[in-house]
Protein backbone atom coordinates (compact mmCIF):
# COMPACT_ATOMS: atom_id res chain seq x y z
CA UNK A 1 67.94 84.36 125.07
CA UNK A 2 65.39 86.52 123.30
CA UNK A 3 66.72 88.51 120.41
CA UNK A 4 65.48 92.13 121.39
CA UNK A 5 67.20 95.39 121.26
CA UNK A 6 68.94 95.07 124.55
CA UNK A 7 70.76 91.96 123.20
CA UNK A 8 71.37 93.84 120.06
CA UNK A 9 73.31 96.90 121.64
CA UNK A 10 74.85 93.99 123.82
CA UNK A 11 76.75 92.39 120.68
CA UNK A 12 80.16 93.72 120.56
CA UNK A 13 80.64 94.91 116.74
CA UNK A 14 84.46 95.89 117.98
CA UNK A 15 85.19 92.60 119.05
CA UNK A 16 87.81 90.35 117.27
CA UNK A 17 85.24 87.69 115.96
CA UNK A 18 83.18 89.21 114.92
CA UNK A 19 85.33 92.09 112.69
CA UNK A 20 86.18 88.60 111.24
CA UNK A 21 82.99 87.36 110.37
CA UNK A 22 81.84 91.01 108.96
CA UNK A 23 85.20 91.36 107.11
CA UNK A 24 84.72 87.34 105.61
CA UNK A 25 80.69 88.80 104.97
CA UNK A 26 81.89 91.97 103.22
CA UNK A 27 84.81 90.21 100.58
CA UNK A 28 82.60 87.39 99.98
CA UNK A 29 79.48 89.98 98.53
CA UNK A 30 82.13 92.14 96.93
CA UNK A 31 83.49 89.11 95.53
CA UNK A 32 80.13 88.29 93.93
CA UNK A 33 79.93 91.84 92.79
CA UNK A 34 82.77 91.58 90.84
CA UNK A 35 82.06 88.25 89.35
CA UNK A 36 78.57 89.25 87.84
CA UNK A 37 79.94 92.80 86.90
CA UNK A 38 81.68 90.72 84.18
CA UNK A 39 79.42 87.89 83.10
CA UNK A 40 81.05 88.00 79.64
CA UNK A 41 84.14 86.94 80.48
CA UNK A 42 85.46 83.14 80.46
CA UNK A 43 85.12 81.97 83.96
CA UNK A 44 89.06 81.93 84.64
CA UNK A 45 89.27 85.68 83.90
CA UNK A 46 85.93 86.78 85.96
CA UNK A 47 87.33 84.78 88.97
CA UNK A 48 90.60 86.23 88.43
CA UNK A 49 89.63 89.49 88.37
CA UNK A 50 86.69 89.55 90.94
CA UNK A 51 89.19 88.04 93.73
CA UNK A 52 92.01 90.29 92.87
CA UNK A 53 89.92 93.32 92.74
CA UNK A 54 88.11 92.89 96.11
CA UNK A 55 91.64 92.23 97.57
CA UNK A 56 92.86 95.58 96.47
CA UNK A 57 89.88 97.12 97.69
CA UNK A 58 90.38 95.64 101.42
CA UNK A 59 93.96 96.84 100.96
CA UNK A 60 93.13 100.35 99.69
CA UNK A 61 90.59 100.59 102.81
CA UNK A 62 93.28 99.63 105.25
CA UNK A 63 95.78 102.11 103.79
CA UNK A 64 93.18 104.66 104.24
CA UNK A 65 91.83 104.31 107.42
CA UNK A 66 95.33 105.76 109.06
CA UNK A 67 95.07 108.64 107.39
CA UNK A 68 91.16 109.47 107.77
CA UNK A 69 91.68 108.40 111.65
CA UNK A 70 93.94 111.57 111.87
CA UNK A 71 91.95 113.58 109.50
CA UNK A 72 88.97 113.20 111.69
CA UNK A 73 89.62 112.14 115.02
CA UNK A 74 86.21 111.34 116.30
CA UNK A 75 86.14 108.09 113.91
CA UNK A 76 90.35 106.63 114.70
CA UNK A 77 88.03 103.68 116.21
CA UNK A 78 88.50 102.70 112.68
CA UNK A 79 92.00 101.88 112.69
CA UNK A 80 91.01 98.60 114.54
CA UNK A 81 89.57 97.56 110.79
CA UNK A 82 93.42 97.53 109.57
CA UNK A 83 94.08 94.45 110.61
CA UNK A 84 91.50 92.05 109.23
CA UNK A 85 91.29 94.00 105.90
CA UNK A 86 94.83 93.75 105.16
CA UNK A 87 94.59 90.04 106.40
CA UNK A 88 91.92 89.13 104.17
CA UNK A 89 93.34 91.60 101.57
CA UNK A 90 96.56 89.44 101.11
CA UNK A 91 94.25 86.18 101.61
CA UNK A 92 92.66 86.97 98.44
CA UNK A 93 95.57 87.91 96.60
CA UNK A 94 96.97 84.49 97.47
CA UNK A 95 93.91 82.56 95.49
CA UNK A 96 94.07 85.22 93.37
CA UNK A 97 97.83 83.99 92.10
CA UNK A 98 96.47 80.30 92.91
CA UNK A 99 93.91 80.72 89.71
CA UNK A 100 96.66 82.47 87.74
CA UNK A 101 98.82 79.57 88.08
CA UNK A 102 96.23 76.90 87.75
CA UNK A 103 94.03 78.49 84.95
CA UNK A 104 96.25 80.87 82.78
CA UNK A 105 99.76 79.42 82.87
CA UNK A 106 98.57 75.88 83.85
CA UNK A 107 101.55 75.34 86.30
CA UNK A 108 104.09 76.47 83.82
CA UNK A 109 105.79 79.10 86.13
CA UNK A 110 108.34 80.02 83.59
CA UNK A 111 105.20 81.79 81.77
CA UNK A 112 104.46 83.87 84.81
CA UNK A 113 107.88 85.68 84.02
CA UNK A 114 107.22 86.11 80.07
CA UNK A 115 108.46 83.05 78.24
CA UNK A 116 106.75 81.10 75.96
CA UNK A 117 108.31 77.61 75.19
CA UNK A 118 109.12 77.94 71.48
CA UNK A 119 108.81 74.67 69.29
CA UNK A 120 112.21 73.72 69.07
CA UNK A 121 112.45 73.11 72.26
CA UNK A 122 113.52 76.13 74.25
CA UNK A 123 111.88 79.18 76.32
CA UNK A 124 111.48 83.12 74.51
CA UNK A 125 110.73 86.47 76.50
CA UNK A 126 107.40 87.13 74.52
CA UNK A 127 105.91 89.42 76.89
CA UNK A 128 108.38 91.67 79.10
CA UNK A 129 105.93 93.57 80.60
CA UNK A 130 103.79 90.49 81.47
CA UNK A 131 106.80 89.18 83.40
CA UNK A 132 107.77 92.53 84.82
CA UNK A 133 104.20 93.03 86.49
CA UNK A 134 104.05 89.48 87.57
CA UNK A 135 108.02 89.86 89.39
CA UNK A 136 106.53 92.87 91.09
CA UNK A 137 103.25 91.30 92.43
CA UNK A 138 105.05 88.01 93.70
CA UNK A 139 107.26 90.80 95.62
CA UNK A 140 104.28 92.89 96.92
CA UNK A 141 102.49 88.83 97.62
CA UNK A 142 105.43 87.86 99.91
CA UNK A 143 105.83 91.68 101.46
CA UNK A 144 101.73 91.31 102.16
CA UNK A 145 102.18 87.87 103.89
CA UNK A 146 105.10 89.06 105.97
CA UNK A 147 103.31 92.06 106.95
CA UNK A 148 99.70 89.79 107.60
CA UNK A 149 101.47 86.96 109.84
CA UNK A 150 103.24 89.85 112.10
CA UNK A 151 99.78 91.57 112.21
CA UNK A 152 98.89 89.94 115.84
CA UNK A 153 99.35 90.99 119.36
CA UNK A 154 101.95 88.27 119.39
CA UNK A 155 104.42 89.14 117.12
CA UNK A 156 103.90 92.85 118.38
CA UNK A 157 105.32 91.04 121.63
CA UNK A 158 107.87 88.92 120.22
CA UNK A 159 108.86 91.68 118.05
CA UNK A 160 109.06 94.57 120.34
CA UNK A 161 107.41 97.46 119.69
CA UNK A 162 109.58 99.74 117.72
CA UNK A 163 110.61 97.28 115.28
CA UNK A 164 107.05 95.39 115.00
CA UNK A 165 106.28 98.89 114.28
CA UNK A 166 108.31 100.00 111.88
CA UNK A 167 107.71 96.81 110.24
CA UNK A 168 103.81 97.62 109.54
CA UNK A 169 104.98 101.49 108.54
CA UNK A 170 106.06 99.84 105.62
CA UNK A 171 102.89 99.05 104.19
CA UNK A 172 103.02 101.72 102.18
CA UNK A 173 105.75 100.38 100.47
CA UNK A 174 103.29 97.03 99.50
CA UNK A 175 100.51 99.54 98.74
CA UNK A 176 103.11 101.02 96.46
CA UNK A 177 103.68 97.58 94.87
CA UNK A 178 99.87 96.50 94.44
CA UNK A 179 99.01 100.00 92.76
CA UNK A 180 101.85 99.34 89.79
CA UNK A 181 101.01 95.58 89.29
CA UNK A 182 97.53 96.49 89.14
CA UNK A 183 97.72 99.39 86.87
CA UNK A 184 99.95 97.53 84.18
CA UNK A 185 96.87 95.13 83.57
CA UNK A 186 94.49 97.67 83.58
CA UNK A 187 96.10 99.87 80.96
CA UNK A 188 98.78 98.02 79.03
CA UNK A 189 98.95 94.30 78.94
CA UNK A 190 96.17 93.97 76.93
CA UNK A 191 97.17 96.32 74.12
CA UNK A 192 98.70 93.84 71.11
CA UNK A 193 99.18 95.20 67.79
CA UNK A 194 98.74 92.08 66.36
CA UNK A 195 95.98 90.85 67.44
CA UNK A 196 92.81 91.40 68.61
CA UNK A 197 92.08 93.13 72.16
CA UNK A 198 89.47 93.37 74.57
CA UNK A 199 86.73 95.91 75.52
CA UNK A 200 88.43 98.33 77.82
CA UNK A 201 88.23 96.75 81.35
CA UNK A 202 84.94 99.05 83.50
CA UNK A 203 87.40 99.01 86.32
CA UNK A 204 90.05 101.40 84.83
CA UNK A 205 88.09 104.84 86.23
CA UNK A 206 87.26 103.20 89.65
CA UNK A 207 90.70 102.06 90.18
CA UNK A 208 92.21 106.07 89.31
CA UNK A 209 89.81 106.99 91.98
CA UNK A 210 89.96 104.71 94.21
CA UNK A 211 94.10 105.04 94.32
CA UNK A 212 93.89 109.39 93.93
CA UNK A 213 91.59 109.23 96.89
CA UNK A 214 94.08 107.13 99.48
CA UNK A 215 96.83 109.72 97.88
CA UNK A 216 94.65 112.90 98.92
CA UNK A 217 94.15 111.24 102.23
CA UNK A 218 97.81 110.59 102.99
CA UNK A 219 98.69 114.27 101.90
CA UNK A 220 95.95 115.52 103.85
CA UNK A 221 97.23 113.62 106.84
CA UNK A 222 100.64 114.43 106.25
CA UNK A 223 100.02 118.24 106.05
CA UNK A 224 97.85 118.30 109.11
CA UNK A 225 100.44 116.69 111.05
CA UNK A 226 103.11 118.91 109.68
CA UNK A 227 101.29 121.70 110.64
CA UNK A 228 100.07 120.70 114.08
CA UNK A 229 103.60 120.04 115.12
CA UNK A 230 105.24 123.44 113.41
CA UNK A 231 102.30 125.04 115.65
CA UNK A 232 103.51 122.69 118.63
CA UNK A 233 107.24 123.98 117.53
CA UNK A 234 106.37 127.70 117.74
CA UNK A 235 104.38 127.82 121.40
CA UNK A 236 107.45 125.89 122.26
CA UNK A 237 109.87 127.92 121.08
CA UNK A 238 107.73 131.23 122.60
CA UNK A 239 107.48 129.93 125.79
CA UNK A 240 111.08 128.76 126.02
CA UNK A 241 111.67 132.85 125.16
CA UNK A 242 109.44 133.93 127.82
């Protein structure tokens, strides 16, 4: 079949597939972004970085569509996007720990909590907050898989509704999670008195705005809705008078 405009306006950009294929399309060019944005880096670190970065910006678009679907009603056919972002969000952050552990820590998972294995033969805390961060992404990495597998129609069935919702409520509890582990590298891992440190990393302004503007959507969400139910509360409460 000819590819004309009918055909075009035929293709279904709504459809399961191919949100897939566009969401796959859209983390593998942000990816890339990412990677060249830091071309001095060793490659460990760029790929590190570019793969967790574009998963927290899938995640921070997820956790924002809710609230901009009830800012602006006319676009909620958004909130069918939540599901493949936050898949491929949590995707991402799953190679993102598989480079961590392959290239930083080289399978020594002790490290990933803050020990270093001293040379008589034992393990030290060197680096609390190191561990601290890393305790509280491997948290927010299981809560995001938990929360990806039970994003289908079939757990919604198996589940039941109330609980399968109340289950993907929570996300802002992972969003919570992701924002802290994220913000510790950002701004104070690498900050040794004793050594050497890097350039500031470019992403530390995007990041404060990309996080402030998801918070200024949920408030702005949250005081709509608070005050287009005390308005539902007091035509209520007049007409019960009347």
């Amino acid at each position: 079949m000819p590819l004309n405009l009918k055909t075009l306006t035929a293709i279904r950009f709504d459809g399961w597939k191919m949100r897939h294929l566009i969401t796959l399309i859209l983390a593998g060019v942000g990816t890339y972004a990412f990677l060249e944005s830091r071309a001095e880096w060793s490659a460990m670190h760029r790929w590190n970085r570019a793969v967790g970065d574009m998963s927290l910006v899938l995640i921070a678009l997820a956790m924002a569509f809710g609230p901009l679907s009830r800012l602006v009603p006319k676009i909620r056919g958004i909130m069918v996007w939540r599901r493949e972002f936050g898949i491929y969000g949590v995707l991402l952050a799953i190679v993102h720990l598989v480079i961590i552990l392959a290239g930083w820590i080289e399978w020594d998972l002790i490290q990933l909590f803050g020990y270093q294995f001293h040379p008589q033969g034992f393990y030290v805390m060197t680096q609390q907050g190191f561990g601290l961060a890393n305790v509280i992404g491997l948290i927010a990495l299981v809560y995001g898989i938990v929360l990806a597998v039970s994003s289908s129609n079939w757990s919604q069935r198996v589940l039941g509704g109330p609980v399968w919702k109340f289950l993907q409520q929570s996300s802002y509890v992972l969003w919570m999670l992701i924002v802290v582990h994220t913000a510790y590298f950002l701004y104070l891992h690498f900050q040794d008195y004793h050594k050497s440190v890097p350039d500031p990393n470019w992403a530390q302004w995007p990041f404060a705005v990309l996080v402030g503007g998801v918070l200024l959507l949920q408030i702005g969400a949250f005081v709509k809705t608070w005050r287009s139910r005390r308005g539902t509360s007091s035509t209520s409460g007049r007409a019960v008078k009347t």
